[in-house]
N, C-alpha and C. Protein backbone atom coordinates (compact mmCIF):
# COMPACT_ATOMS: atom_id res chain seq x y z
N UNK A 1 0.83 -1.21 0.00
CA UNK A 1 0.00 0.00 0.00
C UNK A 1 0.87 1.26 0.00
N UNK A 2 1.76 1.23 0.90
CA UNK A 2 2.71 2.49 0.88
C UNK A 2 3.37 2.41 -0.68
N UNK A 3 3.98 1.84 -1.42
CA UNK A 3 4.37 2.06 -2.58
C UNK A 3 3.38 2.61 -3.48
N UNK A 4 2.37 1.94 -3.29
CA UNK A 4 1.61 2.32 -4.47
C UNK A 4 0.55 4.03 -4.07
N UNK A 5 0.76 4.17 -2.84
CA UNK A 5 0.99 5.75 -1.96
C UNK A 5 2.18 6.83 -2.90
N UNK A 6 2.81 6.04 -2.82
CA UNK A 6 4.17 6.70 -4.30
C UNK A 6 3.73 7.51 -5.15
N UNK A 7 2.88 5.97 -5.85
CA UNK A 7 2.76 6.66 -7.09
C UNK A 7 2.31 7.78 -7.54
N UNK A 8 1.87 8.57 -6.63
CA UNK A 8 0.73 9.92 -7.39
C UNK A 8 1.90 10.83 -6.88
N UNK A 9 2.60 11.36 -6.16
CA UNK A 9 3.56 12.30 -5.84
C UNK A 9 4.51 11.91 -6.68
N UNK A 10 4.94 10.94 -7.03
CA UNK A 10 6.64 10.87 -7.86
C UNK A 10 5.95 11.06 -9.03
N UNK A 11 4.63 11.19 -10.03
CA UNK A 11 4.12 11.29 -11.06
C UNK A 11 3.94 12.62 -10.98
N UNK A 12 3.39 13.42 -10.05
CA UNK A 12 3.51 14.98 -9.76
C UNK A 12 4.71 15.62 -10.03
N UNK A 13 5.75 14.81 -9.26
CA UNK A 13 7.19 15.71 -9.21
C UNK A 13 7.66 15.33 -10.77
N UNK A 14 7.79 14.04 -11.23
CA UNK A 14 8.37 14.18 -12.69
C UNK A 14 7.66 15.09 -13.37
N UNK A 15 6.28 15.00 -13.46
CA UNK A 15 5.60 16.15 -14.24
C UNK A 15 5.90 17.38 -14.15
N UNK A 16 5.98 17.92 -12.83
CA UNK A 16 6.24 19.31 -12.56
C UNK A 16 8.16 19.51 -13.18
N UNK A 17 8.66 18.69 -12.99
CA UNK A 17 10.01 18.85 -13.29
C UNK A 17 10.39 19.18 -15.28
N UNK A 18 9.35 18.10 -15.64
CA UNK A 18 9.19 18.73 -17.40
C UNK A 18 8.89 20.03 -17.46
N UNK A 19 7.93 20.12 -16.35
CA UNK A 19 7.25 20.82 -17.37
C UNK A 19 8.17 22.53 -17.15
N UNK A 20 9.23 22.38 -16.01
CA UNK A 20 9.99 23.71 -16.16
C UNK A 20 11.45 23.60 -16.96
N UNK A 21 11.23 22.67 -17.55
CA UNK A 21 12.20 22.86 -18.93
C UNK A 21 13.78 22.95 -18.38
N UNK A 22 13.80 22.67 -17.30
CA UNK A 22 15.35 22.69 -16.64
C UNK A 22 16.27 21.37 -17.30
N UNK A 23 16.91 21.54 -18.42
CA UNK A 23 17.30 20.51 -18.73
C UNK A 23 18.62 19.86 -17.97
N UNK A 24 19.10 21.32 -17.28
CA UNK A 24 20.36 20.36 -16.17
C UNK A 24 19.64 19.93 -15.62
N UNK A 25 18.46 20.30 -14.93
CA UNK A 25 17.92 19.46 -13.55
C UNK A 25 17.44 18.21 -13.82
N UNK A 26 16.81 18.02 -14.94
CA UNK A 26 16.29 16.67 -15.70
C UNK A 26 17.12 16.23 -15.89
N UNK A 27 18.50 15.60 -16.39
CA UNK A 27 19.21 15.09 -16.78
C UNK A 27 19.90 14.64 -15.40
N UNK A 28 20.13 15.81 -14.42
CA UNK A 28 20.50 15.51 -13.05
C UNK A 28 19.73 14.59 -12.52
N UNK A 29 18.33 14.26 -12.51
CA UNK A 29 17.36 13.87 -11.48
C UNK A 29 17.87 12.33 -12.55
N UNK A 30 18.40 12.12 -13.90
CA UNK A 30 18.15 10.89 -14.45
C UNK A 30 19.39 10.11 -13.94
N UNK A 31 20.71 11.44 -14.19
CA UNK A 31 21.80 10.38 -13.80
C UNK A 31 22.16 10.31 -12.21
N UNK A 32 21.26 10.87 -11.24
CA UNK A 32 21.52 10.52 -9.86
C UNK A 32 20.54 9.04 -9.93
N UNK A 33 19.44 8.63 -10.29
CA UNK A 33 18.89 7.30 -10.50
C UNK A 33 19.55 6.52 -10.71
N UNK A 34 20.32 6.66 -11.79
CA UNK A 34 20.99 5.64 -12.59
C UNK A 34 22.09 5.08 -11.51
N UNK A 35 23.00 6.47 -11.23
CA UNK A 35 24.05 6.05 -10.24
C UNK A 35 23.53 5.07 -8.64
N UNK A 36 22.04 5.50 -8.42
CA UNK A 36 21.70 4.98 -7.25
C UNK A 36 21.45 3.33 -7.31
N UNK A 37 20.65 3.08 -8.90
CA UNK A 37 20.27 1.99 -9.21
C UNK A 37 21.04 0.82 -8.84
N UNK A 38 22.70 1.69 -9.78
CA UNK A 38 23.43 0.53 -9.47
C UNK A 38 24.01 0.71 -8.23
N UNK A 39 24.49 1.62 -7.53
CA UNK A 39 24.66 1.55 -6.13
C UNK A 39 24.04 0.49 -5.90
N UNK A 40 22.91 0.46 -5.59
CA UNK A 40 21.69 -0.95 -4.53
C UNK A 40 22.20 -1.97 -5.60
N UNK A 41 22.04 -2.16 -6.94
CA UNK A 41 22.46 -3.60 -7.22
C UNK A 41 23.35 -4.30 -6.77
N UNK A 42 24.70 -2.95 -6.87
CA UNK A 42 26.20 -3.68 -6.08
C UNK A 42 25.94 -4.01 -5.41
N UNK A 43 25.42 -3.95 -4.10
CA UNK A 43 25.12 -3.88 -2.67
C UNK A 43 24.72 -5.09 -3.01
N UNK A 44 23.70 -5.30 -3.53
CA UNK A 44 22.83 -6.92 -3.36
C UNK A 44 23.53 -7.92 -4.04
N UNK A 45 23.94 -7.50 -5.53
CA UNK A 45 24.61 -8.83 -6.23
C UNK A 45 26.01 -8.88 -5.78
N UNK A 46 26.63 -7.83 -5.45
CA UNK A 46 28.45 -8.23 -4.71
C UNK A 46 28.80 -8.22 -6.04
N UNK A 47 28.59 -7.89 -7.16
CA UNK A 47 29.24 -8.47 -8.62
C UNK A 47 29.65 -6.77 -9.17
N UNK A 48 31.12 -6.73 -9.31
CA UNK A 48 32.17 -5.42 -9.55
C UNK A 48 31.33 -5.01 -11.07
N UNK A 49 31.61 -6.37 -12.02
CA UNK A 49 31.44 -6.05 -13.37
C UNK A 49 29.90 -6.05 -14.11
N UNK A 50 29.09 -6.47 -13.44
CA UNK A 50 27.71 -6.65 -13.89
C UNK A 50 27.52 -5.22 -13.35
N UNK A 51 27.87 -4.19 -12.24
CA UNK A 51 27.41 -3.29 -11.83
C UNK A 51 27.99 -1.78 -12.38
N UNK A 52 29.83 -2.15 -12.96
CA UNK A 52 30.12 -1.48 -14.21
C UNK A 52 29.33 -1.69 -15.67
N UNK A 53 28.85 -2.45 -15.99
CA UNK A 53 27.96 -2.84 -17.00
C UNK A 53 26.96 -1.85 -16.98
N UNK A 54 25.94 -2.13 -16.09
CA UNK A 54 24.41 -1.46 -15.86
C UNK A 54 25.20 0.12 -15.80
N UNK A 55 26.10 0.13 -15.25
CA UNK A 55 26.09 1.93 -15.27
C UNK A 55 26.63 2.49 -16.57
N UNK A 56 27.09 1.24 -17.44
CA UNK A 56 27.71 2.31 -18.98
C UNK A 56 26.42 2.34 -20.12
N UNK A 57 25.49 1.27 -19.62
CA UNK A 57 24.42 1.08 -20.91
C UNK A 57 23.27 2.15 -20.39
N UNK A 58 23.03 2.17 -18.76
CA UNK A 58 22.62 3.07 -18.11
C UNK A 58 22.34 4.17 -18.33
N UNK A 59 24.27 4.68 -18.57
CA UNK A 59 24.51 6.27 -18.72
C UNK A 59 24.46 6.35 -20.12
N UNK A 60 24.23 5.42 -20.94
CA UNK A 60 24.32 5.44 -22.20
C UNK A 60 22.76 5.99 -22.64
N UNK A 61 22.00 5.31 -21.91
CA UNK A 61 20.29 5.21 -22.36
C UNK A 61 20.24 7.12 -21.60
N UNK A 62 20.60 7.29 -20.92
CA UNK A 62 21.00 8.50 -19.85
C UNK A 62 21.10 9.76 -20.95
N UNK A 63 22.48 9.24 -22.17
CA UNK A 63 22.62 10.31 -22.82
C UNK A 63 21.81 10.98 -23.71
N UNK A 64 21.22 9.39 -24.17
CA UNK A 64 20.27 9.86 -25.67
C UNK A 64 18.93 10.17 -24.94
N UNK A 65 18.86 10.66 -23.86
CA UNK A 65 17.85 10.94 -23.16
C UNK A 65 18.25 12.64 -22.83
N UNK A 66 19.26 12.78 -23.27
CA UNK A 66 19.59 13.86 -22.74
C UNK A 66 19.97 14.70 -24.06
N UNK A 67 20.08 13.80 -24.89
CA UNK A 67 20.54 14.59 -26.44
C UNK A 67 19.02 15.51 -26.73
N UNK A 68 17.78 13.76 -26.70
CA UNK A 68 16.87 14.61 -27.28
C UNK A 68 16.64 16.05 -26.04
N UNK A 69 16.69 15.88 -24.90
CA UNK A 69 15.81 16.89 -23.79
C UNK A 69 16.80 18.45 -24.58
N UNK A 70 18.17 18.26 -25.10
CA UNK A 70 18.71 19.51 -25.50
C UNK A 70 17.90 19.99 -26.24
N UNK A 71 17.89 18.87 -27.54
CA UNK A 71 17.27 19.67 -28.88
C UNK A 71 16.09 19.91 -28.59
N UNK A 72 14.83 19.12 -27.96
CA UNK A 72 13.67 19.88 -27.62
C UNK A 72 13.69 20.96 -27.22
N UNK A 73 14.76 21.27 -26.17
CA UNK A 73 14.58 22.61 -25.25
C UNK A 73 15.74 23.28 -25.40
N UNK A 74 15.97 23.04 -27.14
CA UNK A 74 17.37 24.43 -27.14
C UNK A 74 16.40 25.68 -27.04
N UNK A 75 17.65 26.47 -26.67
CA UNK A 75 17.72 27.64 -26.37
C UNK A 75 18.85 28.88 -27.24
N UNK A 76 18.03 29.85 -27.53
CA UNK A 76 19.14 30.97 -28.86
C UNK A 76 20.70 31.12 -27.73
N UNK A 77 20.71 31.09 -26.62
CA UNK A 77 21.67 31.69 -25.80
C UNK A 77 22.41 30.37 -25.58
N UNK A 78 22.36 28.79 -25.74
CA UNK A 78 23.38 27.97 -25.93
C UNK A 78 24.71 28.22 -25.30
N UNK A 79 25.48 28.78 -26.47
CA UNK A 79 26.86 28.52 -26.68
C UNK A 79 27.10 29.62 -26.36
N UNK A 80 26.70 30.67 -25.21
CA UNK A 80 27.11 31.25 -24.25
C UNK A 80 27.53 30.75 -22.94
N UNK A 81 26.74 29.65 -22.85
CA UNK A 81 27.68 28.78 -21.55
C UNK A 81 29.18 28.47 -22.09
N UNK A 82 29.38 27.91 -23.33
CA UNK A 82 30.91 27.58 -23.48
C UNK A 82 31.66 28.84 -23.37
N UNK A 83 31.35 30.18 -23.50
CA UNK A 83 32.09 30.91 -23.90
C UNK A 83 31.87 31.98 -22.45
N UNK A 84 31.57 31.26 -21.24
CA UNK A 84 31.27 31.67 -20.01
C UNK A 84 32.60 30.55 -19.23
N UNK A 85 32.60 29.42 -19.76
CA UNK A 85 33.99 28.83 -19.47
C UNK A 85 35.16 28.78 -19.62
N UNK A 86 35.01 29.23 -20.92
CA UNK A 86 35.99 29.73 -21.42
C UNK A 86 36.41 31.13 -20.92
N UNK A 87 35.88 31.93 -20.13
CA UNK A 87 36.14 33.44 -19.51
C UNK A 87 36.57 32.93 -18.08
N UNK A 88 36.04 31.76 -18.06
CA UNK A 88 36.48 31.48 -16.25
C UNK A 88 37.56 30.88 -16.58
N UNK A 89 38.09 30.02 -17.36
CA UNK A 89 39.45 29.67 -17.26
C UNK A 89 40.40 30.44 -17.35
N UNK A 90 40.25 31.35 -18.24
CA UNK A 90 40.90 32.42 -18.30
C UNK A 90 41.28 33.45 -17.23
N UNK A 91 40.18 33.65 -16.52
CA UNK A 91 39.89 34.40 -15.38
C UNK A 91 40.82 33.39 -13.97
N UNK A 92 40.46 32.16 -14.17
CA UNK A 92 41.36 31.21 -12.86
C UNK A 92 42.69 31.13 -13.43
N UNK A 93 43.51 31.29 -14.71
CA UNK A 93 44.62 31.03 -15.09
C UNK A 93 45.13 32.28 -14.34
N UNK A 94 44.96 33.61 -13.78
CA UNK A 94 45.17 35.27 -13.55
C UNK A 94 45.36 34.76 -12.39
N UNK A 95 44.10 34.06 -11.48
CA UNK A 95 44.15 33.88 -9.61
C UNK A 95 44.27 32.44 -9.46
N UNK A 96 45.38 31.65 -9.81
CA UNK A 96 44.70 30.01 -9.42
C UNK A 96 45.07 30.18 -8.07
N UNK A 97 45.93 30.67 -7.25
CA UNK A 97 45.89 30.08 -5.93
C UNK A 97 44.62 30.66 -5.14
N UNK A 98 44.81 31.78 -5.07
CA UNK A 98 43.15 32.67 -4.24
C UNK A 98 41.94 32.48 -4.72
N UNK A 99 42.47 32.63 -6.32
CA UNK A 99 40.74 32.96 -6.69
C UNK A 99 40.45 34.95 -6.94
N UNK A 100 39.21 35.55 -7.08
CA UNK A 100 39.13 36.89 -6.71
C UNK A 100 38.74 37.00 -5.94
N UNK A 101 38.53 36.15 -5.33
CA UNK A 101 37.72 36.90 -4.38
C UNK A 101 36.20 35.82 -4.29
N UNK A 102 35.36 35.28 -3.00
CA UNK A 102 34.11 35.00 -3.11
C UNK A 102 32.97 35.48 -3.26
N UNK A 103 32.16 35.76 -4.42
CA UNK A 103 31.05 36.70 -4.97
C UNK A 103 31.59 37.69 -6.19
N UNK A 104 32.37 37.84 -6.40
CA UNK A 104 33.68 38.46 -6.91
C UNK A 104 33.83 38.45 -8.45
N UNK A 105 33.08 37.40 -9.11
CA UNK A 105 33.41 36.68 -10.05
C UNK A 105 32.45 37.75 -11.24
N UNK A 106 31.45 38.39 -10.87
CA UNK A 106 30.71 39.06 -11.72
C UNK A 106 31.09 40.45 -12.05
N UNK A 107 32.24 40.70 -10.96
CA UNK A 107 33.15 42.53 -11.11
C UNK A 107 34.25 41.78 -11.94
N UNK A 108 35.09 40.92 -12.07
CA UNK A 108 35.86 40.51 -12.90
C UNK A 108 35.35 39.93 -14.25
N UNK A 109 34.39 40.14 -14.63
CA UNK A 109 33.79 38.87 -15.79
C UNK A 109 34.01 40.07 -17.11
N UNK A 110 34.01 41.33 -16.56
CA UNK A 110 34.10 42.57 -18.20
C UNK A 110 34.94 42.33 -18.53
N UNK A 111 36.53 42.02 -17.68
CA UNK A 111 37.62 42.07 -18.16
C UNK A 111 37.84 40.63 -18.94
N UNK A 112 37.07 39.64 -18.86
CA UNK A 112 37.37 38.46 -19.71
C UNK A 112 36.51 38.23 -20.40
N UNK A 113 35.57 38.44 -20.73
CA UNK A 113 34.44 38.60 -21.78
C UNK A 113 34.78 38.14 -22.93
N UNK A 114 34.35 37.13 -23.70
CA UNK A 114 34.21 37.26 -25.14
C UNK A 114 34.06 38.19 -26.03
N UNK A 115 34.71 38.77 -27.06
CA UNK A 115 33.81 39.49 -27.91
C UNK A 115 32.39 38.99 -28.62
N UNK A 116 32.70 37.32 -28.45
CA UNK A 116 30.92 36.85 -29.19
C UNK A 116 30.30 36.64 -28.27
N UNK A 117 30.24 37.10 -26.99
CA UNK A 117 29.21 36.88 -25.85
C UNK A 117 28.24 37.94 -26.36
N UNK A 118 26.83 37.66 -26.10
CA UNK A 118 25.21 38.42 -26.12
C UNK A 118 24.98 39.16 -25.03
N UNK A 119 25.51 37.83 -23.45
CA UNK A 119 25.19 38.69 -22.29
C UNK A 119 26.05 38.97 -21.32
N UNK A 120 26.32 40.54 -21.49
CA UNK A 120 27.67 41.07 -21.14
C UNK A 120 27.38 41.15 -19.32
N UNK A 121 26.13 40.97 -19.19
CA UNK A 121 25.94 41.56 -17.69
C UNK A 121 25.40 40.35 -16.78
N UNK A 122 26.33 39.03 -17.11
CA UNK A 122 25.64 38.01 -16.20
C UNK A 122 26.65 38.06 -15.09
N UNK A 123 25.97 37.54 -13.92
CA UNK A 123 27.17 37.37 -12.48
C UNK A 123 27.11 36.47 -12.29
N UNK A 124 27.28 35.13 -12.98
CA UNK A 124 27.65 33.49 -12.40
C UNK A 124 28.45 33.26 -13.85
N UNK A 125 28.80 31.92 -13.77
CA UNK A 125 29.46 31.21 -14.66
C UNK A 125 28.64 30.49 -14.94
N UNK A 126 27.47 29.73 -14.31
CA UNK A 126 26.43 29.17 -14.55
C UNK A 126 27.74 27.25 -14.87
N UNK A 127 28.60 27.51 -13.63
CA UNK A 127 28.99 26.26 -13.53
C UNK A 127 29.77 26.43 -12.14
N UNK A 128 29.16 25.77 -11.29
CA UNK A 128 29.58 26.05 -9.71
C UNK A 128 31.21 25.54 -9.72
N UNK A 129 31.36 24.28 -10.41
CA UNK A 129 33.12 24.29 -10.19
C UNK A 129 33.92 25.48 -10.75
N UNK A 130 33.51 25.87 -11.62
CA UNK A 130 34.33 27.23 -12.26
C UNK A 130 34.48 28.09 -10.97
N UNK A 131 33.33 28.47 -10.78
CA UNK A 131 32.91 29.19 -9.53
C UNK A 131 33.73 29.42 -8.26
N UNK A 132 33.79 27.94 -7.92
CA UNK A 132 34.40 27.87 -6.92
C UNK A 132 36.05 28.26 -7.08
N UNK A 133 36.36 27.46 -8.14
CA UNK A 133 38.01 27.62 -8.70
C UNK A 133 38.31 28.98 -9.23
N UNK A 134 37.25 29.66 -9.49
CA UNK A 134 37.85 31.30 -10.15
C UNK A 134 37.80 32.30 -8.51
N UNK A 135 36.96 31.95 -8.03
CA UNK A 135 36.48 32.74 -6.69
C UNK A 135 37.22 32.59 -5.55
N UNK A 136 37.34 31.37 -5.56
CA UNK A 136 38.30 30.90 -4.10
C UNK A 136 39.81 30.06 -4.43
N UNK A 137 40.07 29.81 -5.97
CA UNK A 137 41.76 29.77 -6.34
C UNK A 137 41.17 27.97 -6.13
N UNK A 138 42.51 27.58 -6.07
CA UNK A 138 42.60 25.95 -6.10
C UNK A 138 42.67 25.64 -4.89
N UNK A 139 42.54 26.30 -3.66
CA UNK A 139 42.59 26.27 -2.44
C UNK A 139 40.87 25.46 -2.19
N UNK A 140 40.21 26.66 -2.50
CA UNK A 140 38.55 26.59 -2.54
C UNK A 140 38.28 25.53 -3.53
N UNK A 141 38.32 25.23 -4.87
CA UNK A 141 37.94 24.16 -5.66
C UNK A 141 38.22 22.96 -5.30
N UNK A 142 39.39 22.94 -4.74
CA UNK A 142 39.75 21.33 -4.60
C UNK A 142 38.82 21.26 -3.03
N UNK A 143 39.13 21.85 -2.53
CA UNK A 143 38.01 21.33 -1.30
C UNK A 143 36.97 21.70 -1.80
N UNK A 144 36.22 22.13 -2.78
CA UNK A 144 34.40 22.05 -3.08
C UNK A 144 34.40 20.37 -3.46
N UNK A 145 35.65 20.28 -4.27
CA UNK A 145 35.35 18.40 -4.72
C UNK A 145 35.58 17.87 -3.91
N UNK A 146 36.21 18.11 -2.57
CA UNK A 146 36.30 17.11 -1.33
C UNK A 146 35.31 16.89 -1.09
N UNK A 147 34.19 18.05 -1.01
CA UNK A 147 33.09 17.94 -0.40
C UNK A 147 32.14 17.08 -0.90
N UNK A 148 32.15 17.39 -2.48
CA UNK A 148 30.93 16.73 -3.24
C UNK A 148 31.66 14.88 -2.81
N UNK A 149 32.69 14.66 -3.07
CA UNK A 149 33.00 13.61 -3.28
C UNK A 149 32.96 12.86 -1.77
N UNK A 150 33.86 13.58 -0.92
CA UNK A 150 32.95 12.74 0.47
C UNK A 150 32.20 12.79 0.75
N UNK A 151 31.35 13.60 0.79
CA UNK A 151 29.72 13.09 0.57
C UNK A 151 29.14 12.30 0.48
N UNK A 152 29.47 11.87 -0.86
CA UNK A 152 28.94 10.73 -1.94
C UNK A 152 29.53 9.54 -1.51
N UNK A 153 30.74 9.56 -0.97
CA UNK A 153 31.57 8.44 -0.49
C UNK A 153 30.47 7.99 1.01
N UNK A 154 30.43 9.10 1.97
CA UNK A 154 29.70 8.51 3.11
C UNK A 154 28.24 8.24 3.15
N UNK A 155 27.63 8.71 2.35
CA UNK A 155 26.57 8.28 1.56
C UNK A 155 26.70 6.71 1.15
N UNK A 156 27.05 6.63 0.43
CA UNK A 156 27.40 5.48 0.13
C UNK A 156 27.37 4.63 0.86
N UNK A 157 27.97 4.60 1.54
CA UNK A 157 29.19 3.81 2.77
C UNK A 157 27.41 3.59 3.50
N UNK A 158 26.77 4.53 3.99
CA UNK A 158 25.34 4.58 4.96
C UNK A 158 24.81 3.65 4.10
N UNK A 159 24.34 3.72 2.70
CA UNK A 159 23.44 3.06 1.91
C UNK A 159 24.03 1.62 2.24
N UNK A 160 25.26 1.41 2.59
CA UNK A 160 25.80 -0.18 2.12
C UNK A 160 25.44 -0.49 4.18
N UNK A 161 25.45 -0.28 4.37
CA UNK A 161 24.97 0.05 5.96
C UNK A 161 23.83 -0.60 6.55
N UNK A 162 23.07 0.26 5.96
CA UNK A 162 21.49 0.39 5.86
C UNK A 162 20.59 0.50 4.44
N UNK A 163 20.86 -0.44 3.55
CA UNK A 163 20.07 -1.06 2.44
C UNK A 163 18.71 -0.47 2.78
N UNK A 164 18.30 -0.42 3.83
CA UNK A 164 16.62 -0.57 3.61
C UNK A 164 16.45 1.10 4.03
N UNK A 165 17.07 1.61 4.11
CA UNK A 165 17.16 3.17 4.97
C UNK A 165 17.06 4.13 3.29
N UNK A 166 15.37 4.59 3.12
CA UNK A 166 15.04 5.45 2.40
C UNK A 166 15.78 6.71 2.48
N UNK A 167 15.79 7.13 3.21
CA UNK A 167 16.28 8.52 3.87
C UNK A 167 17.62 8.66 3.25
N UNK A 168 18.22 7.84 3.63
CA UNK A 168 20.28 8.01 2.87
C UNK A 168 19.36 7.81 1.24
N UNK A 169 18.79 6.74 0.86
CA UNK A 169 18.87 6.93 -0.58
C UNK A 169 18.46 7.92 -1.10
N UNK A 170 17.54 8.85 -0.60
CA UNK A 170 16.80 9.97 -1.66
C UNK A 170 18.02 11.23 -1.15
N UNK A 171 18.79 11.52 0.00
CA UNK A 171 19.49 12.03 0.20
C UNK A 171 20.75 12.23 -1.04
N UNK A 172 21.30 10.81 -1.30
CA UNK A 172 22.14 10.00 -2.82
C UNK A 172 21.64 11.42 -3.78
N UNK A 173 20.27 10.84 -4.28
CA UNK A 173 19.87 11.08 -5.49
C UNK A 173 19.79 12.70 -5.35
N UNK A 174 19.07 12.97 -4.23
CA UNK A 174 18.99 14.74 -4.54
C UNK A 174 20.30 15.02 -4.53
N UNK A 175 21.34 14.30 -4.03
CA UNK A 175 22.81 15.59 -4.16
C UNK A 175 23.17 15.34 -5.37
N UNK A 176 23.56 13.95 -5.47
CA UNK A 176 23.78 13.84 -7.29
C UNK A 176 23.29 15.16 -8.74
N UNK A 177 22.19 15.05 -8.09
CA UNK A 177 20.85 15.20 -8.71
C UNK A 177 21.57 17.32 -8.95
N UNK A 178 21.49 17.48 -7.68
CA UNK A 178 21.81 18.91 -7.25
C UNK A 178 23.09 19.23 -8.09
N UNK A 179 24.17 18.28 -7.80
CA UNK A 179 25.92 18.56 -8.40
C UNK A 179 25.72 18.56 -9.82
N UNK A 180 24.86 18.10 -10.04
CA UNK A 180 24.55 17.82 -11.52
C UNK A 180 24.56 19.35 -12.39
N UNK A 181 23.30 19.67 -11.96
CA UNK A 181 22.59 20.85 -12.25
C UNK A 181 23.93 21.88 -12.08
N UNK A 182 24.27 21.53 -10.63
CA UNK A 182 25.44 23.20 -10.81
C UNK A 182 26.24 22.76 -11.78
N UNK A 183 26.18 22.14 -12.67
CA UNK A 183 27.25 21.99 -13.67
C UNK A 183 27.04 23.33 -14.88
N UNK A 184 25.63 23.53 -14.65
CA UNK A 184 24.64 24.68 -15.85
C UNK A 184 23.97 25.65 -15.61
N UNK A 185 24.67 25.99 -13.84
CA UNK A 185 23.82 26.68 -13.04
C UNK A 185 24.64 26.84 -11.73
N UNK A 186 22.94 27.67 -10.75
CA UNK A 186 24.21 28.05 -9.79
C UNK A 186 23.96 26.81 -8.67
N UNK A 187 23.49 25.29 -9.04
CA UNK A 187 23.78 24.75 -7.84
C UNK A 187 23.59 24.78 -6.48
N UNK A 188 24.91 24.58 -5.24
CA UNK A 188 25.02 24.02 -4.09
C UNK A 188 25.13 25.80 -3.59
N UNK A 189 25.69 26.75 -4.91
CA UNK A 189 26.05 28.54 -4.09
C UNK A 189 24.27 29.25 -4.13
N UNK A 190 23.18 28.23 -4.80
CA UNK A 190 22.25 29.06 -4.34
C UNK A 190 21.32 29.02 -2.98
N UNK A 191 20.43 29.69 -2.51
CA UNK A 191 20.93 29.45 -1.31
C UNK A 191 19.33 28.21 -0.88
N UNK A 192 18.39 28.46 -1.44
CA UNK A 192 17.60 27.87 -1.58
C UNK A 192 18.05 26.13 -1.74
N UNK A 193 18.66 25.93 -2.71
CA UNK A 193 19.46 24.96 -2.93
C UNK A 193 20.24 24.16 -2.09
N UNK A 194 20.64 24.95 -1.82
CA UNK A 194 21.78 24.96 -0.02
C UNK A 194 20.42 24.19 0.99
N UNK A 195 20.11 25.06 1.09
CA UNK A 195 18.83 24.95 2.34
C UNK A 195 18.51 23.47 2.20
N UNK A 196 17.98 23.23 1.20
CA UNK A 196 17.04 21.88 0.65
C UNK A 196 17.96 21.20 0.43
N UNK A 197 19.09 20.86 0.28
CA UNK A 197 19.89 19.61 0.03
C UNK A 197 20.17 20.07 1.96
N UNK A 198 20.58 20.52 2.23
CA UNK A 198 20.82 20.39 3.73
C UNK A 198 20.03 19.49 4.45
N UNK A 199 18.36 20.06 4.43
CA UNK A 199 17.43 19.57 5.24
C UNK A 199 17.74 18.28 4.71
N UNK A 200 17.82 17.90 3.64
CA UNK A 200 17.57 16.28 3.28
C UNK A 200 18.66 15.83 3.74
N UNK A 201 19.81 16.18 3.72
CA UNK A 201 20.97 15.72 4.67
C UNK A 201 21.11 15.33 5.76
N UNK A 202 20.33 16.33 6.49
CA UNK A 202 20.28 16.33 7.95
C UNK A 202 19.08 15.16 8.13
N UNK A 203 17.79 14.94 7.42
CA UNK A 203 16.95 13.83 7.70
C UNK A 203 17.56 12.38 7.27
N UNK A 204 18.48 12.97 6.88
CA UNK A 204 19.03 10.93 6.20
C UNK A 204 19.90 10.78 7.57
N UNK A 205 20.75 11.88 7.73
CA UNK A 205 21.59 11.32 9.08
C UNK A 205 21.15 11.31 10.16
N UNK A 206 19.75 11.75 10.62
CA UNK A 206 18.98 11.99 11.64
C UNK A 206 18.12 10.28 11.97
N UNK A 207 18.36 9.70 10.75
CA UNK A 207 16.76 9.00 10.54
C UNK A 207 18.15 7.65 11.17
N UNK A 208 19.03 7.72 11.40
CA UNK A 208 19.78 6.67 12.11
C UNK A 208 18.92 6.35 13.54
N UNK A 209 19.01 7.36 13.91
CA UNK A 209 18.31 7.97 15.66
C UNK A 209 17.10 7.30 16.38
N UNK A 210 16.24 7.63 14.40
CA UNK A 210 15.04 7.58 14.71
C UNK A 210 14.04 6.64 15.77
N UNK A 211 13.95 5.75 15.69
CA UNK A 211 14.10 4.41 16.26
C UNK A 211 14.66 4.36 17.76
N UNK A 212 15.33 4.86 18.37
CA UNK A 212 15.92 4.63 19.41
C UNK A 212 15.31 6.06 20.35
N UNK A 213 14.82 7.17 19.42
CA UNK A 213 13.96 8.42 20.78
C UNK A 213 12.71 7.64 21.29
């Protein structure tokens, strides 16, 4: 009964998720699944290579899922993200150890500008690792990937733990899900974002407890 309780909210949220055309976030919400899927298979079958398998045909079915969601939902402004990375590398090659500064990144962005950029007056990179690595130097970037990555590591580690513990898994998928997105956006620095991957953080590591108040 509780599963099939599911079904009308996870049919809500995919719906609502089309229908705002976020194609990082869609693509995020597909390949945090995918990665979770096989997470739990490993866990159950113990088998290294059947679980590298499912994740390359996986991420494969993943892509052409993601080719069409582009071309449906291109956009005239495109290939202003490449040429927004291309200003941040440029911009982190000037500060790799500091960075400019945190918030910083939108008073420095005139001076690296494309001449074929459209929008001269954006303040993100609309890719949180840039972000982090132009803003806070290699000091700040390499610990943003500590973060994402232990995370995901103790995550993990909980899921292999506690198999049956919902809470760590949807925790998995929304950060995945989240790191994803800041790849095309502002991610884990917005703050809303922040907030809501937190709370779900804090209920996956909370829900150990639960049981024992």
């Amino acid at each position: 009964m509780g599963r099939v309780m599911l079904i009308i909210p996870t049919f809500l949220g995919v719906y609502t998720l089309l229908m705002t055309k976020t194609r990082g976030a869609i693509i995020g919400v597909l390949i945090g699944g995918v990665l979770l899927a096989a997470l739990l298979y490993s866990i159950k079958k113990n088998n290294v290579k059947k679980t590298v398998l499912m994740i390359l045909v996986s991420l494969a079915i993943v892509g052409c899922i993601g080719a069409v969601t582009v071309q449906s939902f291109h956009r005239s402004y495109d290939y202003e993200r490449v040429l927004l990375l291309k200003s941040s590398y440029a911009m982190w090659e000037d500060h790799k150890l500091y960075g400019v500064g945190f918030r910083h990144w939108a008073r420095e962005y005139p001076n690296y500008i494309s001449p074929a950029a459209r929008e001269p007056d954006l303040t993100i990179p609309h890719n949180v690792i840039a972000s982090f690595f132009d803003e806070t130097g290699i000091i700040g970037g390499f610990g943003f990937l500590l973060l994402v990555f232990g995370t995901l590591i103790i995550l993990g580690r909980r899921i292999q733990q506690n198999p049956h513990n919902i809470y760590y898994q949807a925790a998995f998928w929304a950060f995945v899900a989240l790191m994803c997105h800041g790849m095309v956006d502002t991610g884990i620095t917005n703050r809303n974002a922040l907030q809501s991957i937190s709370a779900i953080l804090g209920m996956a590591f909370a829900s150990d407890n639960s049981r024992k108040l």
